[in-house]
PDB file of N, CA and C in Angstrom:
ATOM      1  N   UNK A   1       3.850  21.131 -14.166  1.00  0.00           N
ATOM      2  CA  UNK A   1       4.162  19.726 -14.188  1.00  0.00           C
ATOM      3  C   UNK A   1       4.675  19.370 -15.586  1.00  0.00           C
ATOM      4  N   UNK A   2       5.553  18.384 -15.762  1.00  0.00           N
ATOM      5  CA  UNK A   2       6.326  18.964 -16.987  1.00  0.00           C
ATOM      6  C   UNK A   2       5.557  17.406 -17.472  1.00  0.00           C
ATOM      7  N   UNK A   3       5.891  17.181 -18.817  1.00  0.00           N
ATOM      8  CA  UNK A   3       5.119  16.033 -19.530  1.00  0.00           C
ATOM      9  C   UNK A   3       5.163  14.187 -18.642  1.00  0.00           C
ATOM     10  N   UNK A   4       6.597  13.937 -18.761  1.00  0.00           N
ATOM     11  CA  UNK A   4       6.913  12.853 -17.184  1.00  0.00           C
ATOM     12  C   UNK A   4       5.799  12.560 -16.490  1.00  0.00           C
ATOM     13  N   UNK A   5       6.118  13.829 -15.846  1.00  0.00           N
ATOM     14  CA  UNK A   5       5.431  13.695 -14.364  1.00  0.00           C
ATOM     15  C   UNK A   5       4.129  13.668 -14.642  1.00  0.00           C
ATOM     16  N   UNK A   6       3.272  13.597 -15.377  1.00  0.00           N
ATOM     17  CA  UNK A   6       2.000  13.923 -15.960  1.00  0.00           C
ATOM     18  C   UNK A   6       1.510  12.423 -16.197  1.00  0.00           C
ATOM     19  N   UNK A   7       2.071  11.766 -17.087  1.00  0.00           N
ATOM     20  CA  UNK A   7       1.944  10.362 -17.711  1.00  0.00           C
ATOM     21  C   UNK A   7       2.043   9.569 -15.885  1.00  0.00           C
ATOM     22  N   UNK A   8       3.103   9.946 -15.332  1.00  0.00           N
ATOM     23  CA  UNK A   8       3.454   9.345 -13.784  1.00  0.00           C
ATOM     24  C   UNK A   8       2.223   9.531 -12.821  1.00  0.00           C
ATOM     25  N   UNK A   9       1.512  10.639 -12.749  1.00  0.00           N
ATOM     26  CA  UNK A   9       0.380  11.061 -12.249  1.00  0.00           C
ATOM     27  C   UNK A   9      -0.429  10.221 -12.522  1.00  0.00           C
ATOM     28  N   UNK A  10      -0.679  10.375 -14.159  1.00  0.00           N
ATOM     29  CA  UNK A  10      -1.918   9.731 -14.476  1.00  0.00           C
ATOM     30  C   UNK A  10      -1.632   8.040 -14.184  1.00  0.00           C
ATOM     31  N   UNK A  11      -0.450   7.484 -14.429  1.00  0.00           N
ATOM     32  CA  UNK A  11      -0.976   5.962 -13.995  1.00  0.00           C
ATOM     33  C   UNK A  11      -0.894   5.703 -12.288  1.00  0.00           C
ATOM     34  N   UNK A  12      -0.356   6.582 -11.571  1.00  0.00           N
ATOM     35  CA  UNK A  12      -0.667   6.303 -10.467  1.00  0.00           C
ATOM     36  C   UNK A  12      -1.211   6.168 -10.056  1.00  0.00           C
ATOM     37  N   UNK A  13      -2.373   7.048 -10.192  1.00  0.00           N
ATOM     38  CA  UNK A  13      -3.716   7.648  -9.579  1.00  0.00           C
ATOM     39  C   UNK A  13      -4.683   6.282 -10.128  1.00  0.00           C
ATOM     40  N   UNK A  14      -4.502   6.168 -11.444  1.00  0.00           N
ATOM     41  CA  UNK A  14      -4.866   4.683 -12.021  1.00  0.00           C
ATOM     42  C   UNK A  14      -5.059   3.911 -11.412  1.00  0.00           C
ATOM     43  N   UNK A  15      -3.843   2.902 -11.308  1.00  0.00           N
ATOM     44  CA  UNK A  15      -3.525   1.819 -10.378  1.00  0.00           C
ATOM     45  C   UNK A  15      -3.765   2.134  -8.601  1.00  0.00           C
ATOM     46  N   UNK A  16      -4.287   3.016  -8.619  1.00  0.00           N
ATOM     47  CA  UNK A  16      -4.368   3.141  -7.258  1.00  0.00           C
ATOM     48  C   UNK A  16      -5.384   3.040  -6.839  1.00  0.00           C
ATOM     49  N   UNK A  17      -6.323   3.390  -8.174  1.00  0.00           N
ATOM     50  CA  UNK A  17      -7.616   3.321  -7.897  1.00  0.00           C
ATOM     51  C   UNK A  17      -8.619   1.873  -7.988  1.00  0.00           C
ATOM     52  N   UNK A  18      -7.534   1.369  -9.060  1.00  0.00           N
ATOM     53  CA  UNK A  18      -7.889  -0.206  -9.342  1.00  0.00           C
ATOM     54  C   UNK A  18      -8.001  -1.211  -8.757  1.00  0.00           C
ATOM     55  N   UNK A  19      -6.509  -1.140  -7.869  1.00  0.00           N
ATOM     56  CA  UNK A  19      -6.074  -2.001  -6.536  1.00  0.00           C
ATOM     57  C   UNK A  19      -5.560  -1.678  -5.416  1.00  0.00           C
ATOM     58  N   UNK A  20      -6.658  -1.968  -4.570  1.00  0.00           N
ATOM     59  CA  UNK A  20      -6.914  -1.462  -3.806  1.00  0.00           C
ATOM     60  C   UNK A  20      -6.340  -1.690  -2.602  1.00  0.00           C
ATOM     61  N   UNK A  21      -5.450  -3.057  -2.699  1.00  0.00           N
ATOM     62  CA  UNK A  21      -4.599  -3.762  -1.727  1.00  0.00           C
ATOM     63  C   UNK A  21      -3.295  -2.993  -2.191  1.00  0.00           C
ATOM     64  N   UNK A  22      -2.725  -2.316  -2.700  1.00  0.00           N
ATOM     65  CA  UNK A  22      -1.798  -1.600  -3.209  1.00  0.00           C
ATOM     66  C   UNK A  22      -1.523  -0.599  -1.656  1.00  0.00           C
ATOM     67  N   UNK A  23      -0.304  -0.055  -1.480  1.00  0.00           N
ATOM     68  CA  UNK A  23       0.070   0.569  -0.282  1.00  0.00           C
ATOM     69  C   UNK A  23      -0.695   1.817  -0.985  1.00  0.00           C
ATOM     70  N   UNK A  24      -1.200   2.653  -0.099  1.00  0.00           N
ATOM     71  CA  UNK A  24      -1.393   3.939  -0.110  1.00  0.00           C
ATOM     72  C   UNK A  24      -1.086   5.200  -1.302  1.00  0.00           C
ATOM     73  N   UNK A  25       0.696   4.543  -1.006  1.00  0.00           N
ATOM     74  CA  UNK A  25       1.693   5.824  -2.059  1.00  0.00           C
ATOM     75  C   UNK A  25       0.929   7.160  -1.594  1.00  0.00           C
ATOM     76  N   UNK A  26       0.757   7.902  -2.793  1.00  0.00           N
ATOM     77  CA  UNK A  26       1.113   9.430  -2.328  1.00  0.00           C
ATOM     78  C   UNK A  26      -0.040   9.909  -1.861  1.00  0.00           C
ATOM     79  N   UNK A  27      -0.217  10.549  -1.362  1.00  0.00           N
ATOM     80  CA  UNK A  27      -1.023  12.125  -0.771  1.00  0.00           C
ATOM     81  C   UNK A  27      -2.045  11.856  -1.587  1.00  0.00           C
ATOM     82  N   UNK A  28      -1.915  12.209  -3.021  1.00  0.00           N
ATOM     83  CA  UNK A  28      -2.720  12.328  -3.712  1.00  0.00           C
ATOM     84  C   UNK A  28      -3.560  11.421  -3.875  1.00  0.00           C
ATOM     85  N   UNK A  29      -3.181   9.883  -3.995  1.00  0.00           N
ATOM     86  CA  UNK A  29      -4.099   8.666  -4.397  1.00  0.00           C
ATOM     87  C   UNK A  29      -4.461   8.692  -2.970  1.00  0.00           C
ATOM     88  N   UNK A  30      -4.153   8.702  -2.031  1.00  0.00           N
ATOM     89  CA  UNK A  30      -5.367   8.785  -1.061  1.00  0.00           C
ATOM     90  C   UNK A  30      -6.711   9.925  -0.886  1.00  0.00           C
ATOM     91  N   UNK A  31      -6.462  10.881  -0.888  1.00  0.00           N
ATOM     92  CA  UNK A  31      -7.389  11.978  -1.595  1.00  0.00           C
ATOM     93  C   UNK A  31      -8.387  11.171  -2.552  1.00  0.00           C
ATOM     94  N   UNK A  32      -8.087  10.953  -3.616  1.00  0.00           N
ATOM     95  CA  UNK A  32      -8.783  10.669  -4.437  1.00  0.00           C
ATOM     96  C   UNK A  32      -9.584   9.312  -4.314  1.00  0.00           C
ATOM     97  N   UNK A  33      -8.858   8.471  -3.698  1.00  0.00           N
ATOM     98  CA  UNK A  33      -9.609   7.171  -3.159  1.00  0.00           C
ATOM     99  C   UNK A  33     -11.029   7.444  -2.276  1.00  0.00           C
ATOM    100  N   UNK A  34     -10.448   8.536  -1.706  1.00  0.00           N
ATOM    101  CA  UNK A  34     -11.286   9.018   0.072  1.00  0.00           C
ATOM    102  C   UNK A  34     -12.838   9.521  -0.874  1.00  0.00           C
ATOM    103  N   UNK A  35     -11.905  10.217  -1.632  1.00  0.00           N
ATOM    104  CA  UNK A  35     -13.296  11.188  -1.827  1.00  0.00           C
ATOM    105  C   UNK A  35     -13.988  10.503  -3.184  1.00  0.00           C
ATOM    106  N   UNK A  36     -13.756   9.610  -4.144  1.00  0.00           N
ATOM    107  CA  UNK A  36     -14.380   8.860  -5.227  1.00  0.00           C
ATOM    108  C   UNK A  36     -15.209   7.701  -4.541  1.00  0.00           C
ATOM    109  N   UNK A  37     -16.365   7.633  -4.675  1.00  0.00           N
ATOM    110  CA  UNK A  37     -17.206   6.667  -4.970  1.00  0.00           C
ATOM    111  C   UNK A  37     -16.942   5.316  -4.877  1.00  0.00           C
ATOM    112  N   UNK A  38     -16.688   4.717  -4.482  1.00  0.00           N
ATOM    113  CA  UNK A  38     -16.217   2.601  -4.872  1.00  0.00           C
ATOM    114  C   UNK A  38     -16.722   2.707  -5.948  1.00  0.00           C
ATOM    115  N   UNK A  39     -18.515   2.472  -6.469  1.00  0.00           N
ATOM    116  CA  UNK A  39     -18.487   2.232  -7.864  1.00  0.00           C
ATOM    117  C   UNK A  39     -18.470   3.053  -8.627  1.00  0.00           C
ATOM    118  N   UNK A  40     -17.359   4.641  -8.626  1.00  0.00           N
ATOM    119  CA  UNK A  40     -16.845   5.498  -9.494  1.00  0.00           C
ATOM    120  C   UNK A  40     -15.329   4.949  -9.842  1.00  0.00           C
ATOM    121  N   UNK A  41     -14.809   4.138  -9.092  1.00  0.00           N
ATOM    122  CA  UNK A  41     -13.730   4.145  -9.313  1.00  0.00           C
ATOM    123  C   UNK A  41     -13.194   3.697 -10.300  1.00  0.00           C
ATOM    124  N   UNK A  42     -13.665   2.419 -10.862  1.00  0.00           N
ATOM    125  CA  UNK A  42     -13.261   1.880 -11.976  1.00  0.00           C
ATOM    126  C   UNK A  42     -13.553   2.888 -13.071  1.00  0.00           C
ATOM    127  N   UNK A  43     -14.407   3.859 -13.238  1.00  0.00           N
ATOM    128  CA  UNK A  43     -14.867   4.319 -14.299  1.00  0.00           C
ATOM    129  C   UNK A  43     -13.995   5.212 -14.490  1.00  0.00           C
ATOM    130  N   UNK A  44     -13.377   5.973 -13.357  1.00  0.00           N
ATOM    131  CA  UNK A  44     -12.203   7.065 -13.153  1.00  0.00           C
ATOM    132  C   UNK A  44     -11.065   6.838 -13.862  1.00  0.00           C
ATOM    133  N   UNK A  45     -10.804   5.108 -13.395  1.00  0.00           N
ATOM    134  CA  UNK A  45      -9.322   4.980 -13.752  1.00  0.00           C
ATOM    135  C   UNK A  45      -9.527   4.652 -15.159  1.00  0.00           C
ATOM    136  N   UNK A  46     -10.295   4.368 -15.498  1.00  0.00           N
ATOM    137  CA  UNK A  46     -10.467   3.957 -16.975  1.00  0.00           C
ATOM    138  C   UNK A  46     -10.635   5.234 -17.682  1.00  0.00           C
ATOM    139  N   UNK A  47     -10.887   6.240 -17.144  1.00  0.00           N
ATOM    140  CA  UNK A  47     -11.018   7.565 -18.247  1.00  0.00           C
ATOM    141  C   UNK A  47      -9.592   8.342 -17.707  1.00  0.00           C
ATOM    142  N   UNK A  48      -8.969   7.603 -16.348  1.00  0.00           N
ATOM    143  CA  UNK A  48      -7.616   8.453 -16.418  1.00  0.00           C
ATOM    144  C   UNK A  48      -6.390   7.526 -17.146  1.00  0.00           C
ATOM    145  N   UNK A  49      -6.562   6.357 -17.389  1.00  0.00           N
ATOM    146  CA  UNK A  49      -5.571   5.253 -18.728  1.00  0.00           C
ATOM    147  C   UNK A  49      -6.134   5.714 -19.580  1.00  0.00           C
ATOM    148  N   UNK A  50      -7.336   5.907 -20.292  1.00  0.00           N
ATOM    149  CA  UNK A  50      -7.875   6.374 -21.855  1.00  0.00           C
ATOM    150  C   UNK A  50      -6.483   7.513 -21.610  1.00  0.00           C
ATOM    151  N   UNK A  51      -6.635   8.737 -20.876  1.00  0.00           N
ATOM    152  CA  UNK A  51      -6.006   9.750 -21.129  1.00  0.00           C
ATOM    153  C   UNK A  51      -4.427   9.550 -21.145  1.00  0.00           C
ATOM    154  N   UNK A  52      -3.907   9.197 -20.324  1.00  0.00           N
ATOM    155  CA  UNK A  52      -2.594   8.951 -20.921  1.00  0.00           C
ATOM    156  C   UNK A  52      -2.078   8.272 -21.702  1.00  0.00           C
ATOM    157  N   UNK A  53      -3.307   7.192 -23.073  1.00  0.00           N
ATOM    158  CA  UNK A  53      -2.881   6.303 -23.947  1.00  0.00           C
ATOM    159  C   UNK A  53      -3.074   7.414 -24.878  1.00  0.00           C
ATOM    160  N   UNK A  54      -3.618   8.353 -25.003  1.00  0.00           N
ATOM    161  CA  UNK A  54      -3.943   9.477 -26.033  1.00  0.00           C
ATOM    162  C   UNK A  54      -3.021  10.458 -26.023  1.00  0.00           C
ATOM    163  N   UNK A  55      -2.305  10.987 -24.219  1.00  0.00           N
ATOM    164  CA  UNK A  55      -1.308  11.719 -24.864  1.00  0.00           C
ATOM    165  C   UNK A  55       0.056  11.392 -24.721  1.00  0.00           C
ATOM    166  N   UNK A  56       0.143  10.193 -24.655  1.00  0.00           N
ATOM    167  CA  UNK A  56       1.562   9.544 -24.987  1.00  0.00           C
ATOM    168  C   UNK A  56       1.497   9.164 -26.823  1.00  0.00           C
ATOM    169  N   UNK A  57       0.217   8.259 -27.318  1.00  0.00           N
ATOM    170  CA  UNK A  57       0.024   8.129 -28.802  1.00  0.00           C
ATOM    171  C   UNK A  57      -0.115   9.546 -29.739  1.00  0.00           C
ATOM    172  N   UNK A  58      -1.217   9.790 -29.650  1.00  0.00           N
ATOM    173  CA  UNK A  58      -1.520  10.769 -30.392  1.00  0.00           C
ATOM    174  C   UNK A  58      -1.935  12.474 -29.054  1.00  0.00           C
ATOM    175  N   UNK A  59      -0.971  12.828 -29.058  1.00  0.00           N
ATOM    176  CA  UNK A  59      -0.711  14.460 -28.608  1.00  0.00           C
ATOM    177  C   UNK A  59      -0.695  15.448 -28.741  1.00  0.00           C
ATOM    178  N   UNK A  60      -1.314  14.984 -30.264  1.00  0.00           N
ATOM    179  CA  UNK A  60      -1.762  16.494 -31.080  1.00  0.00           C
ATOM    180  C   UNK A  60      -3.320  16.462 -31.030  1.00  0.00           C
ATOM    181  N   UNK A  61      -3.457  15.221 -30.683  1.00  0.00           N
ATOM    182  CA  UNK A  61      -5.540  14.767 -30.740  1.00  0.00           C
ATOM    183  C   UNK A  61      -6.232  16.028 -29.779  1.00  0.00           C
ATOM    184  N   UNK A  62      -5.796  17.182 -30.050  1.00  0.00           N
ATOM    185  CA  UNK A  62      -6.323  18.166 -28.651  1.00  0.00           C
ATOM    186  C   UNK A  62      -7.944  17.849 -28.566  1.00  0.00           C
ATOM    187  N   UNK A  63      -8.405  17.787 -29.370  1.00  0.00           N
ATOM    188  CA  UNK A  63      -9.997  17.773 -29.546  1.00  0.00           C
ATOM    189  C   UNK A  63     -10.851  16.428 -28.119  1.00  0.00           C
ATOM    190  N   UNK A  64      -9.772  15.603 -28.702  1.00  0.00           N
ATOM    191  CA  UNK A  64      -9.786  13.841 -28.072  1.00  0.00           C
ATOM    192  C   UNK A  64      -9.462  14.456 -26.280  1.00  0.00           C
ATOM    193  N   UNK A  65      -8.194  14.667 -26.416  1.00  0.00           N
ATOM    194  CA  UNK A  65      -7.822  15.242 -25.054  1.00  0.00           C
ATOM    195  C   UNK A  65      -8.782  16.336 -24.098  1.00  0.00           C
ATOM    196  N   UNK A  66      -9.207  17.437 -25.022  1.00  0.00           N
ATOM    197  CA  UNK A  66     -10.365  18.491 -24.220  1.00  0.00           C
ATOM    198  C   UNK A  66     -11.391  17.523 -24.076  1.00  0.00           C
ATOM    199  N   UNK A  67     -11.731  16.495 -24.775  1.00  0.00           N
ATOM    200  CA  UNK A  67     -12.823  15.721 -24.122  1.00  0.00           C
ATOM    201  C   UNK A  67     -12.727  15.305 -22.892  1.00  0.00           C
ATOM    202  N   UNK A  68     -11.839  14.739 -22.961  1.00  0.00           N
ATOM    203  CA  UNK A  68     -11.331  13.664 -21.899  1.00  0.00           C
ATOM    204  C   UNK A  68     -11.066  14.298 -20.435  1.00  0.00           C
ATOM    205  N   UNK A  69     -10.913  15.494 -20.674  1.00  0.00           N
ATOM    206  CA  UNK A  69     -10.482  16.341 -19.238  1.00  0.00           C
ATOM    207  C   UNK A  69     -11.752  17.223 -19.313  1.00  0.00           C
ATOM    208  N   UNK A  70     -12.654  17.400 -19.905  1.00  0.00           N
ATOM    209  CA  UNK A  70     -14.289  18.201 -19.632  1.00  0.00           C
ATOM    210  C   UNK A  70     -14.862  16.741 -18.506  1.00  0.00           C
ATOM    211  N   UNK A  71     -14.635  15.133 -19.117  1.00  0.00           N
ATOM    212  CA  UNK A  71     -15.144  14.285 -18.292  1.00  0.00           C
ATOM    213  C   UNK A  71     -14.738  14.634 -16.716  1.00  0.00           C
ATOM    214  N   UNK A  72     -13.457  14.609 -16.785  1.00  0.00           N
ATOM    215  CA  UNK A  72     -12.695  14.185 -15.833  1.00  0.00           C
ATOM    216  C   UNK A  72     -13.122  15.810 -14.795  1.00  0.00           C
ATOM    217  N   UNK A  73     -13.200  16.814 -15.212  1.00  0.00           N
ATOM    218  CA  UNK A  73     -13.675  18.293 -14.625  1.00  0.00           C
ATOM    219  C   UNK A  73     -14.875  17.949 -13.896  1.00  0.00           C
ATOM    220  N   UNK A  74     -15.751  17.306 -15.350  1.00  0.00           N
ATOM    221  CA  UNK A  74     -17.064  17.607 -14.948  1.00  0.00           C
ATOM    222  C   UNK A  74     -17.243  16.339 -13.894  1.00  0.00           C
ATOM    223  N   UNK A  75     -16.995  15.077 -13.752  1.00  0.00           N
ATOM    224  CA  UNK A  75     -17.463  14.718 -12.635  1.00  0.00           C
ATOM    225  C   UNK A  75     -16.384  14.562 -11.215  1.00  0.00           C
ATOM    226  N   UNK A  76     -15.509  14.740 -11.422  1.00  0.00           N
ATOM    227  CA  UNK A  76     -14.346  14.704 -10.316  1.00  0.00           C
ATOM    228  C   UNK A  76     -13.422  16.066 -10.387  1.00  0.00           C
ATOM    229  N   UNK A  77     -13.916  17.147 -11.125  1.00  0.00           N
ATOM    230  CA  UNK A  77     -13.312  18.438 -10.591  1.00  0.00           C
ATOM    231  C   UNK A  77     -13.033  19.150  -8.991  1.00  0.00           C
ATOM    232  N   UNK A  78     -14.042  18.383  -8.408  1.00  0.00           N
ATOM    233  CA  UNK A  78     -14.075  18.846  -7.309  1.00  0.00           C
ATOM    234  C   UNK A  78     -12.787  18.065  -6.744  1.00  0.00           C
ATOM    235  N   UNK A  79     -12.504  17.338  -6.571  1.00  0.00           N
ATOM    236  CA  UNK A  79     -11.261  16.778  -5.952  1.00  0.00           C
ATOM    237  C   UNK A  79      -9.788  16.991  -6.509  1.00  0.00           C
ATOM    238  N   UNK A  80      -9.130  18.298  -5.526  1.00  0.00           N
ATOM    239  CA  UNK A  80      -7.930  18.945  -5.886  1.00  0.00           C
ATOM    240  C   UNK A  80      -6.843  18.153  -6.742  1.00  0.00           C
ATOM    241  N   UNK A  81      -6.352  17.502  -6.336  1.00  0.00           N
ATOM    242  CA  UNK A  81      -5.503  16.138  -7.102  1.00  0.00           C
ATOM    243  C   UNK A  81      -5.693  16.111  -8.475  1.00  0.00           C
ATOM    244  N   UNK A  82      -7.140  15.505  -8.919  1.00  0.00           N
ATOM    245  CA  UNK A  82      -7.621  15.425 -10.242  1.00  0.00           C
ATOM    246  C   UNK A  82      -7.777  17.223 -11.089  1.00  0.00           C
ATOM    247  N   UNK A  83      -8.043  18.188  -9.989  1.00  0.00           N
ATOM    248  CA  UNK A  83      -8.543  19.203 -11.036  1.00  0.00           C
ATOM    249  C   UNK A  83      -7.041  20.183 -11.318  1.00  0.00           C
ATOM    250  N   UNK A  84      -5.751  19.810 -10.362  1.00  0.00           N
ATOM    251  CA  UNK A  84      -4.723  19.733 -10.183  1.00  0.00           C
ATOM    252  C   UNK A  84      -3.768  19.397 -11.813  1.00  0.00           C
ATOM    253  N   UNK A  85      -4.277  17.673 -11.911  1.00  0.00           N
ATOM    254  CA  UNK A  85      -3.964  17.251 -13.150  1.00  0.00           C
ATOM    255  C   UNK A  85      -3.956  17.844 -14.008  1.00  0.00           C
ATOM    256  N   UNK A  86      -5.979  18.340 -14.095  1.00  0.00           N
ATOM    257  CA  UNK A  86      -6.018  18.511 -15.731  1.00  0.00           C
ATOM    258  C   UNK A  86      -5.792  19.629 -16.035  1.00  0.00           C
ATOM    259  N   UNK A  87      -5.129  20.666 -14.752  1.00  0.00           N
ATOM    260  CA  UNK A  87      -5.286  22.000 -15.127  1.00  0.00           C
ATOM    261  C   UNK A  87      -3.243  22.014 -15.662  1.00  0.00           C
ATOM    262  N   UNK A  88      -3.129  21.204 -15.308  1.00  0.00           N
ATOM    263  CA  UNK A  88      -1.442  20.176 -16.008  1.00  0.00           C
ATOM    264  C   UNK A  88      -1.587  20.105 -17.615  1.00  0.00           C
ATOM    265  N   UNK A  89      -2.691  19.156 -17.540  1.00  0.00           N
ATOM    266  CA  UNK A  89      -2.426  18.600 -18.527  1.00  0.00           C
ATOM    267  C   UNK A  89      -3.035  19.575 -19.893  1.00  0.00           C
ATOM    268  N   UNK A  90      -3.681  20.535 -19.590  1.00  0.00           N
ATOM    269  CA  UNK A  90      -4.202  21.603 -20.752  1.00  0.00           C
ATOM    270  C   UNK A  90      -3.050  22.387 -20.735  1.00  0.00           C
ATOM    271  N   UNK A  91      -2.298  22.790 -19.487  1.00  0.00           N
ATOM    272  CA  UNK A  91      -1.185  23.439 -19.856  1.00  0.00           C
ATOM    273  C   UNK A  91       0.148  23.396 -20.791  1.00  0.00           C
ATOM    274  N   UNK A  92       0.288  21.815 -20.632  1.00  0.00           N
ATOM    275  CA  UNK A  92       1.400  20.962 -21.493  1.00  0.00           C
ATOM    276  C   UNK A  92       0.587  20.160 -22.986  1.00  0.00           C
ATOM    277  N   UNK A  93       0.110  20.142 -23.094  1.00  0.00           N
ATOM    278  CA  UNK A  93      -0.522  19.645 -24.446  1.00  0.00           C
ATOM    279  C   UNK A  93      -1.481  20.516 -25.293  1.00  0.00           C
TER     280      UNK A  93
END
């Protein structure tokens, strides 16, 4: 997944998770809707915007970033989509 499509991922999945009256869109934000929690969700999208304000700003912060995707592993690894991402986003940053 090349850098784009990464930042595109991550606010999708975002906003998808936020609002909820929002159409469907892809494959993926339904997945991830299905299988997250209602009151995980806000917490999700808020640690998946932290992550793309960090590697659009600062993209060298690897330290900041391995945090941010150990969260995102450790409680939503299980859902392909997300473990999909971050296995993206360690690749490109």
């Amino acid at each position: 997944m090349e850098k784009e499509e990464i930042f595109r991922t991550l606010d999708n999945l975002a906003r998808g998770l936020t609002h909820s009256n929002l159409e469907m869109g892809s494959l993926d934000i339904k997945i991830v809707r299905e299988k997250v929690e209602e009151e995980d969700k806000p917490k999700l999208a808020s640690i998946l915007e932290d992550l793309l304000v960090i590697l659009k700003d600062d993209p060298e912060n690897n330290s900041k970033i391995k945090i941010m995707c150990n969260q995102l592993m450790d409680g939503y690894g299980h859902i392909k989509p997300i473990s999909e991402l971050v296995k993206s986003v360690k690749a490109s940053f």
